[in-house]
C-alpha atoms as a PDB file:
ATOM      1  CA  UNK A   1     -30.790  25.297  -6.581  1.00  0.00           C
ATOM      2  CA  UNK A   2     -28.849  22.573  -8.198  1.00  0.00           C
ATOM      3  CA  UNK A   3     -28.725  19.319  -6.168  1.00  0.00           C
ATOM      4  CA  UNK A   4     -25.371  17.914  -5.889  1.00  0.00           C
ATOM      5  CA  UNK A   5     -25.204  13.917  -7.399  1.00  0.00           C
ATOM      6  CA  UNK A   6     -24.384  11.049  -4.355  1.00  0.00           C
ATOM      7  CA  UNK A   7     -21.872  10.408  -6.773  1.00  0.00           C
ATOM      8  CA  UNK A   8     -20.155  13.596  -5.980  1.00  0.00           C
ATOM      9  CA  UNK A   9     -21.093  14.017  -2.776  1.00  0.00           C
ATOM     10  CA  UNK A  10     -18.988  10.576  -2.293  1.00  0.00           C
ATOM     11  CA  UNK A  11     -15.946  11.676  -4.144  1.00  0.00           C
ATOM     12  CA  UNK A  12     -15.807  15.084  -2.694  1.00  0.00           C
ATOM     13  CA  UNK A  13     -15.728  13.622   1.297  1.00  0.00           C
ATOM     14  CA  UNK A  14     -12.476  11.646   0.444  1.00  0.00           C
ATOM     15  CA  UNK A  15      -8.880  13.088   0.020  1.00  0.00           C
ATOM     16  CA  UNK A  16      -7.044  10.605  -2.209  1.00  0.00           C
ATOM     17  CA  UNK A  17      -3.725  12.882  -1.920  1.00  0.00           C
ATOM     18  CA  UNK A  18      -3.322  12.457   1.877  1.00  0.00           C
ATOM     19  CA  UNK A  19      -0.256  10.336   2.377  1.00  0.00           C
ATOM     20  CA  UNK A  20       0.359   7.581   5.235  1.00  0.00           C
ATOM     21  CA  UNK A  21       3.865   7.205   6.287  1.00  0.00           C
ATOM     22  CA  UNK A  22       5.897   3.723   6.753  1.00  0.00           C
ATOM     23  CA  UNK A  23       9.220   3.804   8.274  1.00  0.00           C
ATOM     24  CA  UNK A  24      10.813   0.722   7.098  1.00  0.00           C
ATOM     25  CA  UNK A  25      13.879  -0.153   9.823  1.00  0.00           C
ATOM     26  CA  UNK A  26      16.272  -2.611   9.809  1.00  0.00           C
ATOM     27  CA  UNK A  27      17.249  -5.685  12.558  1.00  0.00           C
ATOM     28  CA  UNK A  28      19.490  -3.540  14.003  1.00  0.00           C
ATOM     29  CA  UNK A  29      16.520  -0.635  14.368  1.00  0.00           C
ATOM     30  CA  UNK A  30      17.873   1.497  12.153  1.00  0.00           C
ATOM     31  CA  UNK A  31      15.708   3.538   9.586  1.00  0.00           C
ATOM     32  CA  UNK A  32      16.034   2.446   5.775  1.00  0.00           C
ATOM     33  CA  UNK A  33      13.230   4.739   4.422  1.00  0.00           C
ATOM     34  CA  UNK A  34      10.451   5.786   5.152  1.00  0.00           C
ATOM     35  CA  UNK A  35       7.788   5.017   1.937  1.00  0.00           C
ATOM     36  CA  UNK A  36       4.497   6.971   1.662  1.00  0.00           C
ATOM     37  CA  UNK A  37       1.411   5.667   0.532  1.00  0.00           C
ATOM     38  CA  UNK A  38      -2.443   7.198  -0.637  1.00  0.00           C
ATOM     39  CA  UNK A  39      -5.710   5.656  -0.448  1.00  0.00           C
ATOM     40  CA  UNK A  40      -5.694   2.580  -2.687  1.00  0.00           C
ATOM     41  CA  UNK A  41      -8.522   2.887  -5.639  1.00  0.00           C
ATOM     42  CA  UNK A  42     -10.518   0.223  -7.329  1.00  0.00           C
ATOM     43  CA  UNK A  43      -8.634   1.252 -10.245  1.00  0.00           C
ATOM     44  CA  UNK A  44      -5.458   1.293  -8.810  1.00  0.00           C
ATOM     45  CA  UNK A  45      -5.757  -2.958  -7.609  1.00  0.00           C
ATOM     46  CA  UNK A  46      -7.168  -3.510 -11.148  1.00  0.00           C
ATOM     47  CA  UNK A  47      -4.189  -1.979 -12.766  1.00  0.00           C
ATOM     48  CA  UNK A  48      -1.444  -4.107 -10.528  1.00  0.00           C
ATOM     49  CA  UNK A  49      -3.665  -7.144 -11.133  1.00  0.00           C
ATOM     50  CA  UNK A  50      -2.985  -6.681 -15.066  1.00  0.00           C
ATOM     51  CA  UNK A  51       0.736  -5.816 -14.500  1.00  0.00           C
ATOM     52  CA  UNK A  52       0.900  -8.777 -12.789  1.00  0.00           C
ATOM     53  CA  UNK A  53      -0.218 -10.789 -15.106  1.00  0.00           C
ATOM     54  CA  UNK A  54      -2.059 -13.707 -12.378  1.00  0.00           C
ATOM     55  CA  UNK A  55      -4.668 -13.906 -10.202  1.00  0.00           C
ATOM     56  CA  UNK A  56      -2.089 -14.885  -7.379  1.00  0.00           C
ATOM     57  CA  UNK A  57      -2.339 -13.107  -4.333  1.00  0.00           C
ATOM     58  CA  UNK A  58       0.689 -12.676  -3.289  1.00  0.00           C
ATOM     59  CA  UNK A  59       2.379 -11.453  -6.993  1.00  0.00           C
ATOM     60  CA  UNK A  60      -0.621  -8.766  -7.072  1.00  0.00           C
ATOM     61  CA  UNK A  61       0.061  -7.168  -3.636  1.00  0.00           C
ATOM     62  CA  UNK A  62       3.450  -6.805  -4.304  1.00  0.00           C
ATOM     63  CA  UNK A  63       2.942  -5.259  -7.567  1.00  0.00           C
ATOM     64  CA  UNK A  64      -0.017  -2.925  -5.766  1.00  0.00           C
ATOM     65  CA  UNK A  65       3.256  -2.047  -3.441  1.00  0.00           C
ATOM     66  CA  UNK A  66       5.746  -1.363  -6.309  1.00  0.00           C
ATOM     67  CA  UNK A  67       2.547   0.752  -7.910  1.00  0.00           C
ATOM     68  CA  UNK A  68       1.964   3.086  -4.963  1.00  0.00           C
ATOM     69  CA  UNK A  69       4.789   3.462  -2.991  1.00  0.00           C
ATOM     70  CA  UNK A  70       6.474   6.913  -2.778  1.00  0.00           C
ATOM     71  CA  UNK A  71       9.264   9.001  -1.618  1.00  0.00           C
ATOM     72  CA  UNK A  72       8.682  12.156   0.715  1.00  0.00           C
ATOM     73  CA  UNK A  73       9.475  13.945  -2.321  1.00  0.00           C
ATOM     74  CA  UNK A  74       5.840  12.280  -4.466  1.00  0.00           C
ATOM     75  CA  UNK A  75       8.099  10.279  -6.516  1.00  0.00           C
ATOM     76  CA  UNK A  76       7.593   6.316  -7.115  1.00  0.00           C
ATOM     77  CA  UNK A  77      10.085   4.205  -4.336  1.00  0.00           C
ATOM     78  CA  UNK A  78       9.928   1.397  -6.887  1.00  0.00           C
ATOM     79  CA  UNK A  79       9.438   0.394 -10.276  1.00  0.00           C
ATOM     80  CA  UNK A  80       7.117  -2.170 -11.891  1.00  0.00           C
ATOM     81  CA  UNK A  81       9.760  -4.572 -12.937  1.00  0.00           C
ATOM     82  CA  UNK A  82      11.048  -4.384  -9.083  1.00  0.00           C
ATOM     83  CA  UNK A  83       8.299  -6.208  -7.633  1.00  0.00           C
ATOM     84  CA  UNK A  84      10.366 -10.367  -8.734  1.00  0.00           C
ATOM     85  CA  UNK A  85      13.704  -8.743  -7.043  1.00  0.00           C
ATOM     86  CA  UNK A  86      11.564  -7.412  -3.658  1.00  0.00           C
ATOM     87  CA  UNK A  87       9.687 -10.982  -3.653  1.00  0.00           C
ATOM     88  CA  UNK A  88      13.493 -12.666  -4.276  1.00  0.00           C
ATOM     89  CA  UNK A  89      15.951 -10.904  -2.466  1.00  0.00           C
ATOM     90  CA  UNK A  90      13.233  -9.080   0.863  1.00  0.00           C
ATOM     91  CA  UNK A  91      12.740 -11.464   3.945  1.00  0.00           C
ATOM     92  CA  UNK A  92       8.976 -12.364   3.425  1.00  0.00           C
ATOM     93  CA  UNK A  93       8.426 -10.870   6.822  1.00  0.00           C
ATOM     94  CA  UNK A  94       9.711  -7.514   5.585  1.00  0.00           C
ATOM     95  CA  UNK A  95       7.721  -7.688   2.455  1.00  0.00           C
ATOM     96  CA  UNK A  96       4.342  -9.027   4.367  1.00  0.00           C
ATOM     97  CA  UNK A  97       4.672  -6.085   7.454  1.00  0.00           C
ATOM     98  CA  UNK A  98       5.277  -3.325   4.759  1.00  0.00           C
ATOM     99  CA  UNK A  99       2.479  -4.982   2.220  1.00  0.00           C
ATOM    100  CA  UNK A 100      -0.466  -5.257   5.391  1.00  0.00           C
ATOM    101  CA  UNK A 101       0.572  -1.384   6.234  1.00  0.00           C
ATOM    102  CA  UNK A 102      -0.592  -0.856   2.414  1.00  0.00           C
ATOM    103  CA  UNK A 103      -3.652  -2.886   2.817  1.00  0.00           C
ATOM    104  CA  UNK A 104      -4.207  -0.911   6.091  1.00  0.00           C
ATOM    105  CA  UNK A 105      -4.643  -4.145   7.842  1.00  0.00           C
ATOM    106  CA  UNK A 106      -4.327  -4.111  11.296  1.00  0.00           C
ATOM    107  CA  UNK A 107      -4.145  -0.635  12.217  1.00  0.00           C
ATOM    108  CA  UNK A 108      -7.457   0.101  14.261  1.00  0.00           C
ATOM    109  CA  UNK A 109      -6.713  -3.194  15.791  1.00  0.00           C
ATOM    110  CA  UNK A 110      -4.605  -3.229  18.859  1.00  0.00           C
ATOM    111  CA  UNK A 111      -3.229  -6.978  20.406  1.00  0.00           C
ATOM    112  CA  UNK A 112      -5.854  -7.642  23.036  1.00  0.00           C
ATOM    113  CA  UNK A 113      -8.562  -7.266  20.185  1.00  0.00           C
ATOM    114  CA  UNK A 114      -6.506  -9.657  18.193  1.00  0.00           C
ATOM    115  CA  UNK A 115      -5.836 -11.954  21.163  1.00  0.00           C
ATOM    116  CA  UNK A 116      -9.605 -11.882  21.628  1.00  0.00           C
ATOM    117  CA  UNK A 117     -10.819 -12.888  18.171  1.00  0.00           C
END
């Protein structure tokens, strides 16, 4: 009996096609879009770090978000190039609450964890 590699065993326990959903809403609480987003990969923040073209923070997470973002439908919600125009013409706090839901920061934390840190 063949024993399977940990490698294997490691890929196989993780479904990179399962999509979280972000509905982006505007002041007035109406819904823009909602934007769909899977796992992030090693690969994947290596690739928006070269697009970028700089080891600034900021310039590579918004290119991570123009890389993985999606429709309902699977297609890409942005292009490359659109990453200057979203860091331009996007209030920052837009851009930073749709950018941390990416990063999955903050979602198994709820306030009074935060308050107590």
């Amino acid at each position: 009996m063949a024993q399977n590699r940990t490698v294997d065993l490691l890929v196989g326990a993780f479904d990179l096609n399962q999509r979280r959903k972000f509905e982006l809403k505007n002041a007035d609480g109406k819904k823009v879009v909602d934007l769909f987003f899977k796992p992030i990969t090693r690969a994947d923040r290596k690739k928006a770090q070269s697009l970028s073209g700089t080891e600034e923070a900021l310039d590579i997470s918004t290119q991570m978000l123009c890389q993985m973002a999606e429709l309902e439908d699977g297609s890409k919600a942005f292009a490359p190039a659109d990453a200057p125009k979203l860091q331009r013409q996007l209030p920052e706090t837009i851009l930073n609450e749709i950018e941390l839901f990416l990063f999955g920061v903050g979602e198994d934390t709820d306030m009074e964890e935060a308050k107590n840190d």
